[in-house]
Protein backbone atom coordinates (compact mmCIF):
# COMPACT_ATOMS: atom_id res chain seq x y z
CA UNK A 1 -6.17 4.81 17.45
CA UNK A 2 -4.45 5.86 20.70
CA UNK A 3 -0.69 6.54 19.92
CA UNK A 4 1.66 5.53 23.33
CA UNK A 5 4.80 3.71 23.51
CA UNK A 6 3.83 0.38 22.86
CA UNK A 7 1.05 0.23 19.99
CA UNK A 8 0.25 -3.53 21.02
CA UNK A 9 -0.43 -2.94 24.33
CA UNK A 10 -1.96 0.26 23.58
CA UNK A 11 -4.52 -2.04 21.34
CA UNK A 12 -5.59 -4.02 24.35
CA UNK A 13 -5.21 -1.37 27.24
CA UNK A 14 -7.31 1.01 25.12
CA UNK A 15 -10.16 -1.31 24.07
CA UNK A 16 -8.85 -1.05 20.82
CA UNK A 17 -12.49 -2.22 18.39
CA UNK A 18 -11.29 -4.72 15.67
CA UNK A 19 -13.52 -5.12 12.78
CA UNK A 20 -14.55 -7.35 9.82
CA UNK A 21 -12.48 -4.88 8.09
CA UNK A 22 -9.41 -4.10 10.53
CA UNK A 23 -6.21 -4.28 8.70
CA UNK A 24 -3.33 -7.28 8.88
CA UNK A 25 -0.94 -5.61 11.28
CA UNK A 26 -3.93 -4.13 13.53
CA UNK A 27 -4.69 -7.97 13.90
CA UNK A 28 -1.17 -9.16 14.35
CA UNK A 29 -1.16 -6.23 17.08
CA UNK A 30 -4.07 -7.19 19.10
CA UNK A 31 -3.24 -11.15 18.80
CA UNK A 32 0.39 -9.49 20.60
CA UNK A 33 -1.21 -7.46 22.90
CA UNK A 34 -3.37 -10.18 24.30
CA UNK A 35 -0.41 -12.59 24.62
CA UNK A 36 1.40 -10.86 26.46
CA UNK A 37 -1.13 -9.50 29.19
CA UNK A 38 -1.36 -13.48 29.55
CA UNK A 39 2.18 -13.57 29.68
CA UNK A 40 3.43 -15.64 26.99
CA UNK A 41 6.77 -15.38 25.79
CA UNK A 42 8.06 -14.06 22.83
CA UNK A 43 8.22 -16.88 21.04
CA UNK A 44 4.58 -18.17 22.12
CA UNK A 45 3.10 -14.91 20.97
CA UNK A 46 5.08 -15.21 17.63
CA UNK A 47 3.48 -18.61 17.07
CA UNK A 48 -0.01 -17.41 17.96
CA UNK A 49 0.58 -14.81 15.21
CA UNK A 50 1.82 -17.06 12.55
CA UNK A 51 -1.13 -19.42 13.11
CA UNK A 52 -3.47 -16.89 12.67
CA UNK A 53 -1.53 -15.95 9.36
CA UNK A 54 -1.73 -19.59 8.04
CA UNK A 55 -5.69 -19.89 8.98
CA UNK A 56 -6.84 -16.90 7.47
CA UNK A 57 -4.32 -14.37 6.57
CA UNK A 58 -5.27 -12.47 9.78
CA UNK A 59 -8.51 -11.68 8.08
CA UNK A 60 -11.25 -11.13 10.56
CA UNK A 61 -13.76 -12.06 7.55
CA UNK A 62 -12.12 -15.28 6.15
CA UNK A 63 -14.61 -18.03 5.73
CA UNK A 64 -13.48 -21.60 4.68
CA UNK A 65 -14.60 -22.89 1.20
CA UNK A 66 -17.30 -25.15 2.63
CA UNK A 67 -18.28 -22.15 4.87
CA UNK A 68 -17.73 -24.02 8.52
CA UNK A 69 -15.04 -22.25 9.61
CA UNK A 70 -14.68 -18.59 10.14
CA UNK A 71 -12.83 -15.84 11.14
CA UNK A 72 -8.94 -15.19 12.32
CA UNK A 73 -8.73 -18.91 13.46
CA UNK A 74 -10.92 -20.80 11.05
CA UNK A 75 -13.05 -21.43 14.65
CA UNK A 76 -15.92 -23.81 14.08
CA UNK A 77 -19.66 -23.47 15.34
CA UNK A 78 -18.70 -24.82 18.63
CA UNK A 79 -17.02 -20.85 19.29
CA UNK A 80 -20.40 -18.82 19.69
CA UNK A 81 -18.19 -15.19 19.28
CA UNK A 82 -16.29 -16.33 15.87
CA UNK A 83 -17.57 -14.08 13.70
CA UNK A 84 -16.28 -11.23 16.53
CA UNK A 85 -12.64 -10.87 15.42
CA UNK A 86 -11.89 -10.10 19.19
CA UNK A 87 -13.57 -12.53 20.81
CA UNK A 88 -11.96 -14.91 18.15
CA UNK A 89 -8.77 -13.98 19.13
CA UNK A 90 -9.83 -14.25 22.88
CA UNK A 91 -11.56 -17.47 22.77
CA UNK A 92 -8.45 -19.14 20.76
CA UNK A 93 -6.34 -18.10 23.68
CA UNK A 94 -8.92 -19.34 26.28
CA UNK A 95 -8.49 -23.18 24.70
CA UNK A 96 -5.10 -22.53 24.36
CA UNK A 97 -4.81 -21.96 27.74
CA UNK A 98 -6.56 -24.58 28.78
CA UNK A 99 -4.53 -26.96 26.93
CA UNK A 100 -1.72 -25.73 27.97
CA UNK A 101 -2.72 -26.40 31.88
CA UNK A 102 -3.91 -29.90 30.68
CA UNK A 103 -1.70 -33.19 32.06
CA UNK A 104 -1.23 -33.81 28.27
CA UNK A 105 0.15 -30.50 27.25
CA UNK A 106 3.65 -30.41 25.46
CA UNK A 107 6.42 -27.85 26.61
CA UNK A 108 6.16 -26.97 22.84
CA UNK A 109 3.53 -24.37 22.17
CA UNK A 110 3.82 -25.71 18.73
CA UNK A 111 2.20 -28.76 19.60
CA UNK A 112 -0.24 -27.23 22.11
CA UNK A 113 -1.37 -25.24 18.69
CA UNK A 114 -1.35 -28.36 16.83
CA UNK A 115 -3.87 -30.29 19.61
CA UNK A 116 -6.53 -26.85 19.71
CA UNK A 117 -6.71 -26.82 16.11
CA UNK A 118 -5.76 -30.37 14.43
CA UNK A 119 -7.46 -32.98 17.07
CA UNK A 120 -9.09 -31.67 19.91
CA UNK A 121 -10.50 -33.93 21.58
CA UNK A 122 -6.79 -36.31 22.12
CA UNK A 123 -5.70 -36.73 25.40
CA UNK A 124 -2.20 -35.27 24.94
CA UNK A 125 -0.83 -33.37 22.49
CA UNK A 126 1.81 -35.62 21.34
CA UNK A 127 -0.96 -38.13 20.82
CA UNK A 128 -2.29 -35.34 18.78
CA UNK A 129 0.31 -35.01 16.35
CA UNK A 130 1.30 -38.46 15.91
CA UNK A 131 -2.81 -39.14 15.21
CA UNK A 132 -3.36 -35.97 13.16
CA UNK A 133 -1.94 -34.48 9.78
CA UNK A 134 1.79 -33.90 11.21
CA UNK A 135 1.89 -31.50 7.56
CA UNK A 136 -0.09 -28.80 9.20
CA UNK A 137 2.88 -28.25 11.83
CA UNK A 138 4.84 -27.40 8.65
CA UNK A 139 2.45 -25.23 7.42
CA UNK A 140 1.35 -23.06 10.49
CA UNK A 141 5.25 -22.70 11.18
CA UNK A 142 6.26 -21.41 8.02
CA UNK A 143 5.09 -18.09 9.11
CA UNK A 144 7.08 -17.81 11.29
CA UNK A 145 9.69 -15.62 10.04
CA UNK A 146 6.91 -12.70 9.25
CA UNK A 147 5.11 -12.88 12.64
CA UNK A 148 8.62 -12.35 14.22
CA UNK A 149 8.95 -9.04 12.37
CA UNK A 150 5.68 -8.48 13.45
CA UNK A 151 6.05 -8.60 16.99
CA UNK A 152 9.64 -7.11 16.82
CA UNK A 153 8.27 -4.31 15.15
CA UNK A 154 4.79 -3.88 16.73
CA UNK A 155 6.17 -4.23 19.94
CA UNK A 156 9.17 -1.68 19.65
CA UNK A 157 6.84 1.38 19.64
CA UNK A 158 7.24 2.18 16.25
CA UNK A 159 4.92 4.98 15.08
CA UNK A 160 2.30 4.39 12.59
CA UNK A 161 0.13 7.22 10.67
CA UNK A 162 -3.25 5.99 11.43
CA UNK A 163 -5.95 4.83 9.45
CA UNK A 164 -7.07 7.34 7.38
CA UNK A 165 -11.13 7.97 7.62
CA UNK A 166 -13.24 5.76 5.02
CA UNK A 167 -16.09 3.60 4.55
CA UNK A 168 -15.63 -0.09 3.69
CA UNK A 169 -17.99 -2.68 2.64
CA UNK A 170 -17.68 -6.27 0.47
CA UNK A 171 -19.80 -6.54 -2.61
CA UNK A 172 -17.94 -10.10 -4.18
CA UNK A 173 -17.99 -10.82 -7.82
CA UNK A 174 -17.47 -14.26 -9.24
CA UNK A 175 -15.10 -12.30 -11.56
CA UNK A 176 -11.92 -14.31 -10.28
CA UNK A 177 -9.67 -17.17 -10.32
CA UNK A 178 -7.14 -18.87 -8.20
CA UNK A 179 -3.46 -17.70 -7.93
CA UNK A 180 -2.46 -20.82 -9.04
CA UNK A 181 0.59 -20.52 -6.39
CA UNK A 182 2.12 -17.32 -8.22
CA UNK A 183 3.70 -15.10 -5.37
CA UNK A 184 2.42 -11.34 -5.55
CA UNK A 185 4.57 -8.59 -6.45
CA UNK A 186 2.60 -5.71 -7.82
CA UNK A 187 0.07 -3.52 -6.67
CA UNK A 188 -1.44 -1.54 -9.42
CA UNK A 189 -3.82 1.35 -9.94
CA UNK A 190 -6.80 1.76 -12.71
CA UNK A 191 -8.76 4.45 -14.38
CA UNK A 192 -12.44 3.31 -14.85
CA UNK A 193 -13.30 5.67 -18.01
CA UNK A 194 -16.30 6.13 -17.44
CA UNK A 195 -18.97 8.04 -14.52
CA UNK A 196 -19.89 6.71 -10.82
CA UNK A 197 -18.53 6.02 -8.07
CA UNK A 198 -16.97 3.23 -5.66
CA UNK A 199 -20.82 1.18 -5.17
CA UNK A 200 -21.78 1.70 -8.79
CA UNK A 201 -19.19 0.05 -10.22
CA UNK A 202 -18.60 -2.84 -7.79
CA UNK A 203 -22.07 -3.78 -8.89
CA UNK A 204 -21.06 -3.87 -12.55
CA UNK A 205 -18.49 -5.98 -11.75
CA UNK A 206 -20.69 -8.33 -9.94
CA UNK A 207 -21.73 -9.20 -13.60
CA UNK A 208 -20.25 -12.67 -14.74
CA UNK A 209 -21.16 -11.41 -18.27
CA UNK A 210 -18.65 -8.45 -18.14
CA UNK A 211 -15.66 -10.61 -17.41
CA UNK A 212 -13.97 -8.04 -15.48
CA UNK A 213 -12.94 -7.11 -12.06
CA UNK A 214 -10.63 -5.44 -9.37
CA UNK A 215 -10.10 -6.00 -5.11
CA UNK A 216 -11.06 -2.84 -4.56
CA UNK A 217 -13.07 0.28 -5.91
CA UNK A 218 -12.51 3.54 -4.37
CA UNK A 219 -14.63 7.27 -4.79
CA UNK A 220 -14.21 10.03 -3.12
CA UNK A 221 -17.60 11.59 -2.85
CA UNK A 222 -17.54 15.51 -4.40
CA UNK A 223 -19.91 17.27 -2.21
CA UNK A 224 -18.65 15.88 1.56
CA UNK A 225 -15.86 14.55 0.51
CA UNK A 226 -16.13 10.94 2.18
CA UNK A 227 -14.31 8.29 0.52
CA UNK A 228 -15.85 4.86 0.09
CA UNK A 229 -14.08 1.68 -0.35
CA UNK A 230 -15.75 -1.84 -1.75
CA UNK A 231 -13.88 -5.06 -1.74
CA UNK A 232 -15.11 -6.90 -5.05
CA UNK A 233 -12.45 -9.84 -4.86
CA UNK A 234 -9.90 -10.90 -2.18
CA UNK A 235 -6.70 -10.30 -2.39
CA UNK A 236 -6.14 -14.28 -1.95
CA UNK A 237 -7.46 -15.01 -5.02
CA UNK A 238 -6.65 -12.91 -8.77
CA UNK A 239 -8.90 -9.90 -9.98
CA UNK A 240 -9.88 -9.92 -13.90
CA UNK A 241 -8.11 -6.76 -13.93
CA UNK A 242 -4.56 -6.79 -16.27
CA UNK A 243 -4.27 -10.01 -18.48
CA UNK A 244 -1.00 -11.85 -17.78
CA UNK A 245 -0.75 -10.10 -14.66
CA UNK A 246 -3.24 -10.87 -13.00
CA UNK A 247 -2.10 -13.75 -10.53
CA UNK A 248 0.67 -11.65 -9.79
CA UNK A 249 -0.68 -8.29 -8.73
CA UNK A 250 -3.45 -6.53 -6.45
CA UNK A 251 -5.56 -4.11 -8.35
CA UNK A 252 -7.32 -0.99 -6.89
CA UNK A 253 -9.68 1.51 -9.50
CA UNK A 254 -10.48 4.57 -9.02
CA UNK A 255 -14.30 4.73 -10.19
CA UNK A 256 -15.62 7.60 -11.96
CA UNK A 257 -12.01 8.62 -13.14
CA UNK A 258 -10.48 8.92 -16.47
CA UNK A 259 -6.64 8.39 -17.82
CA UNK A 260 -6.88 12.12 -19.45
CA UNK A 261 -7.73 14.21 -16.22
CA UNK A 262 -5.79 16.62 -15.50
CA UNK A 263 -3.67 17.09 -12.69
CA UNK A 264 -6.90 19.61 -10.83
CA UNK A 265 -8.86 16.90 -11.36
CA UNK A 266 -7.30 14.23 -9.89
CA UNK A 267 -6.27 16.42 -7.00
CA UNK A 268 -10.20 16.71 -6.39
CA UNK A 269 -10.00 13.34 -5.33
CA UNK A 270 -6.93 13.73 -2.92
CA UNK A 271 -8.88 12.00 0.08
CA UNK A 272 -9.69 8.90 -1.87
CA UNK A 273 -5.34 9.17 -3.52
CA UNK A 274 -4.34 8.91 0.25
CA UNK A 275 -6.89 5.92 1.02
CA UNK A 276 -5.48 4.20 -1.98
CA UNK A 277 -2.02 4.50 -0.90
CA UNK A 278 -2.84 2.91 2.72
CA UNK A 279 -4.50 0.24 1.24
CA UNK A 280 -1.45 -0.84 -0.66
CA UNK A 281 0.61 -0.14 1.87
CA UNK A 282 -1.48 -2.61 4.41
CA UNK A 283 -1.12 -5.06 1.17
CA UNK A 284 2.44 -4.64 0.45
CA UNK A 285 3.49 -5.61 4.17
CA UNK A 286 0.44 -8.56 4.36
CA UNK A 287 1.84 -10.15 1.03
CA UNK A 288 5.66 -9.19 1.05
CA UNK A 289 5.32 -6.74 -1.72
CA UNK A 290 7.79 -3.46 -1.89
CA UNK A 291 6.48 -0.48 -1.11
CA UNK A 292 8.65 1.37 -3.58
CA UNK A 293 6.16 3.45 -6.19
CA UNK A 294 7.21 2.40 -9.77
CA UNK A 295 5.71 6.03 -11.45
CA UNK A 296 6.33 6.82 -15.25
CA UNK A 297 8.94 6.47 -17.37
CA UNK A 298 9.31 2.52 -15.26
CA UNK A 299 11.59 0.29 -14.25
CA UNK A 300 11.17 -3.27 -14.20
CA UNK A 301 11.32 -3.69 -10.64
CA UNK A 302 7.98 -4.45 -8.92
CA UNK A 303 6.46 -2.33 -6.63
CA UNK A 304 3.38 0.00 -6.77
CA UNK A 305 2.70 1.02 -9.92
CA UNK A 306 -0.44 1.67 -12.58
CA UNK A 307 -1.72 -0.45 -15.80
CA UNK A 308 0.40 0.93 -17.51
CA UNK A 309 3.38 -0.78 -16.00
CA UNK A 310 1.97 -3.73 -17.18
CA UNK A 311 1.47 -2.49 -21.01
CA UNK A 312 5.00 -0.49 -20.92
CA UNK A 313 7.14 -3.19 -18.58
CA UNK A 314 5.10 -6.65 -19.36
CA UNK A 315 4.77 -5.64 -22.69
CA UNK A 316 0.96 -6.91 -22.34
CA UNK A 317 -2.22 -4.94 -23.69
CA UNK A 318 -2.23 -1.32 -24.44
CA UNK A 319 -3.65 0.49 -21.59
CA UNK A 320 -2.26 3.75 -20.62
CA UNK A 321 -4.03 4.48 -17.11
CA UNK A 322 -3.45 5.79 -15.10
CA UNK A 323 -2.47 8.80 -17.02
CA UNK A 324 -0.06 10.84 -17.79
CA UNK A 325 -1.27 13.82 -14.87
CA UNK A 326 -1.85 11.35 -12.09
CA UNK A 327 0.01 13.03 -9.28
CA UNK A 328 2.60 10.46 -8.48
CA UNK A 329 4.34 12.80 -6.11
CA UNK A 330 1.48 13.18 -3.87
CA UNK A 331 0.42 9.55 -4.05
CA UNK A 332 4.21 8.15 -3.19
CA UNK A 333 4.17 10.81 -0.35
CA UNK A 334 1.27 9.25 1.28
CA UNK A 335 2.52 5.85 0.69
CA UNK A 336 5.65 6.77 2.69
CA UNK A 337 3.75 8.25 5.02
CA UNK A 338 1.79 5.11 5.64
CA UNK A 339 5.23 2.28 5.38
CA UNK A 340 6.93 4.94 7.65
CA UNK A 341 9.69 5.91 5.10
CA UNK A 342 11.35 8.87 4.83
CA UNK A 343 9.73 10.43 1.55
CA UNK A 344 12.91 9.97 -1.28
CA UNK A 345 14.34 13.43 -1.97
CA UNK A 346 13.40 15.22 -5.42
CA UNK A 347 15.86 14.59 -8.19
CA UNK A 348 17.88 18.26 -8.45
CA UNK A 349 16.83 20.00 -11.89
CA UNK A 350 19.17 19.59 -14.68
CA UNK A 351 21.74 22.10 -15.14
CA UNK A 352 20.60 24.83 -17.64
CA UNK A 353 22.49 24.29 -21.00
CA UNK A 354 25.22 27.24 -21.85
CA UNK A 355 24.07 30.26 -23.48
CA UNK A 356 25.56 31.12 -26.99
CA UNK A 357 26.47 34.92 -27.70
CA UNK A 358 25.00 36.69 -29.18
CA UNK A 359 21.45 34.38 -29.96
CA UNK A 360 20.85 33.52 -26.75
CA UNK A 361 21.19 36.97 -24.86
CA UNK A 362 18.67 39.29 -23.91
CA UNK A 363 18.81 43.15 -25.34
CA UNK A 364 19.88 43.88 -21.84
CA UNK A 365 22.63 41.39 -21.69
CA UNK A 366 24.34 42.80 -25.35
CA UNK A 367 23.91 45.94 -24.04
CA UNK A 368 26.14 45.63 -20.62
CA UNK A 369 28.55 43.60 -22.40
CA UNK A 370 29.07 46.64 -25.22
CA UNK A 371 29.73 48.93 -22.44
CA UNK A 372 32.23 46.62 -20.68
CA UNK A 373 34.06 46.54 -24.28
CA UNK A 374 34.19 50.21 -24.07
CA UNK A 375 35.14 50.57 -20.50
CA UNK A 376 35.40 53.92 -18.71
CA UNK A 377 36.14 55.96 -22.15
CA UNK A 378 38.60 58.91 -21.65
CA UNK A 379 37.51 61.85 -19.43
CA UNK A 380 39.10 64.36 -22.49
CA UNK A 381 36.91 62.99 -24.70
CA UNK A 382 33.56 65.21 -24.77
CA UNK A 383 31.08 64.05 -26.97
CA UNK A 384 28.67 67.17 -26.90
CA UNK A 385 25.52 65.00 -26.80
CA UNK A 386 26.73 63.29 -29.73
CA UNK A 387 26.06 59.88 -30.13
CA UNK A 388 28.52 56.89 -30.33
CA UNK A 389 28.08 56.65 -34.35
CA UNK A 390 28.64 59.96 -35.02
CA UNK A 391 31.92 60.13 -32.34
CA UNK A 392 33.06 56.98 -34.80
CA UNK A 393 32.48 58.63 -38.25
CA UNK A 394 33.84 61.95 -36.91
CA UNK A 395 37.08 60.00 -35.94
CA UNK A 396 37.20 59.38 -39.51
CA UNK A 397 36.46 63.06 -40.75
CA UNK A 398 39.66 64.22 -38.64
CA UNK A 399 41.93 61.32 -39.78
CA UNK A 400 41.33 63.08 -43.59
């Protein structure tokens, strides 16, 4: 990605190439950018966004249920380029526009929104809404509050690390269940315990008979050191990943890794660490979830965190990845890198405890401290080569 002032512009004066794959705020970004080249206002572009974030969670790969509608804006067959996230974006603003230059247009964009998507083919779009399911003005509004940050934030020039370098593919498994409403707070990371990689065990969970699942599966391969990502389940819907948990949490694995590597090992797969931290990052804003990294001993506060959050903190199952030599300081690093925070400071060491005399000092220190007892010693006092003991016992010969 180009880096200039404004990153939403940049997305659109740069031919910036969305994908199936492209991440929530690249979306929100090039919905922006396009906007405002056509010159909508703040608030239109805002609403543009937060429609897209009610139809499809500004997933350029959402299909509907029944499989008619596809892409950012849930566009029917009647939009040839759908499945193009870019020319979904562009052909939603094309019948926008159009509406909006229509006799029957509302000075509400709202509404304008409402006619594209709800009821075409009315002649106005007041006759739209009072014809249509009025609810879905509710619903596509009640993003609004998130697409504002979004364009505040997108459009201010704020630098972002870019997107690290990774492969990305889907391979679903019916391993998963609806949310049943519960709002996500925790993004958590698993051990597999066993050997393979990213592909090989996204295919294992595509099992129904292993009952078990995650959203994603990340390797980093040893020899060139590419890292390969596989959506198994979307992060709409729960993962078979951490019992009670798991309508309330997004879970990533690490395949081919074990709770008892050691700190070398894991650092083997740094690559694949740093994709796993921009992943939840890119969740954490999408859903609402904090960034902060909840590492070992815990706290009950959600965040990121591991399976064993869940076992220590939920007090649910018995799992103890991601082990106790995970390196949490390079993985919360990264994650700050990628939220743009300022990486919290190292707790100072605790003070040394004080040093008892005479157990605790070296032969060195006893020594220094006897000759500070004796200080200088008197210049008449000539000990011949003699040694301190025999100085003392001849002391005692001349008292006699």
């Amino acid at each position: 990605m180009v880096e200039i002032v404004d990153k939403a512009e940049s997305l659109i004066a740069y031919e910036f190439s969305l994908t199936r794959q492209s991440t929530f705020d690249d979306v929100a970004a090039a919905i922006i950018g396009e906007t405002r080249r056509r010159g909508y206002t703040r608030g239109e572009s805002i609403a543009c966004v937060s429609t897209g974030i009610q139809e499809s969670g500004l997933r350029p790969s959402a299909v509907s249920p029944n499989g008619l509608w596809r892409g950012i804006y849930q566009q029917d067959a009647s939009y040839p380029g759908r499945d193009d996230p870019k020319e979904n974006i562009w052909a939603f603003l094309d019948r926008l526009d159009v509406k909006r230059r229509n006799s029957g247009a509302s000075p509400d964009i709202w509404l304008n929104i409402f006619w594209l998507q709800q009821r075409p083919g009315e002649p106005s779009a007041d006759a739209a809404y009072r014809n249509g399911r009025q609810a879905y003005l509710t619903e596509i509004k009640g993003h609004t509050a998130r697409a504002a940050e979004l364009y505040d934030r997108l459009s201010a020039g704020t630098p972002t690390a870019d997107r690290p370098d990774y492969n990305e593919y889907p391979m679903w498994s019916p391993n998963c269940s609806s949310r049943g409403g519960r709002t996500v707070d925790l993004f958590l990371l698993h051990t597999q315990e066993g050997d393979g990689n990213a592909d090989s065990l996204a295919r294992f969970l595509q099992n129904p008979a292993n009952e078990v699942s995650y959203h994603y599966t990340v390797s980093e391969d040893s020899n060139d050191h590419g890292v390969t990502v596989v959506d198994v389940v979307d992060t709409d819907d729960a993962s078979w990943s951490v019992l009670s948990a798991n309508n309330r949490s997004i879970n990533l694995c690490f395949a081919g890794s074990h709770a008892a590597w050691s700190r070398d090992q894991w650092l083997k797969q740094s690559r694949a660490i740093d994709v796993a931290a921009y992943l939840a990052v890119q969740d954490c804003k999408r859903y609402g979830i904090s960034t902060r990294v909840v590492a070992p001993p815990y706290n009950s506060t959600p965040g990121i965190s591991d399976h064993q959050y869940v076992t220590k903190v939920l007090k649910d199952g018995s799992h103890s990845d991601v082990g106790p030599n995970f390196p949490w300081d390079v993985f919360a690093a990264a994650v700050a890198k990628y939220a743009n925070q300022t990486p919290a400071p190292a707790p100072a060491p605790a003070p040394a405890p004080a040093r008892q005399f005479p157990k605790d000092f070296t032969d060195r220190d006893l020594l220094e401290w006897i000759v500070a007892q004796l200080g200088p010693g008197d210049p008449a006092w000539q000990s011949n080569g003699m040694t301190l003991r025999d100085k003392v016992w001849s002391l005692d010969g001349e008292a006699s």
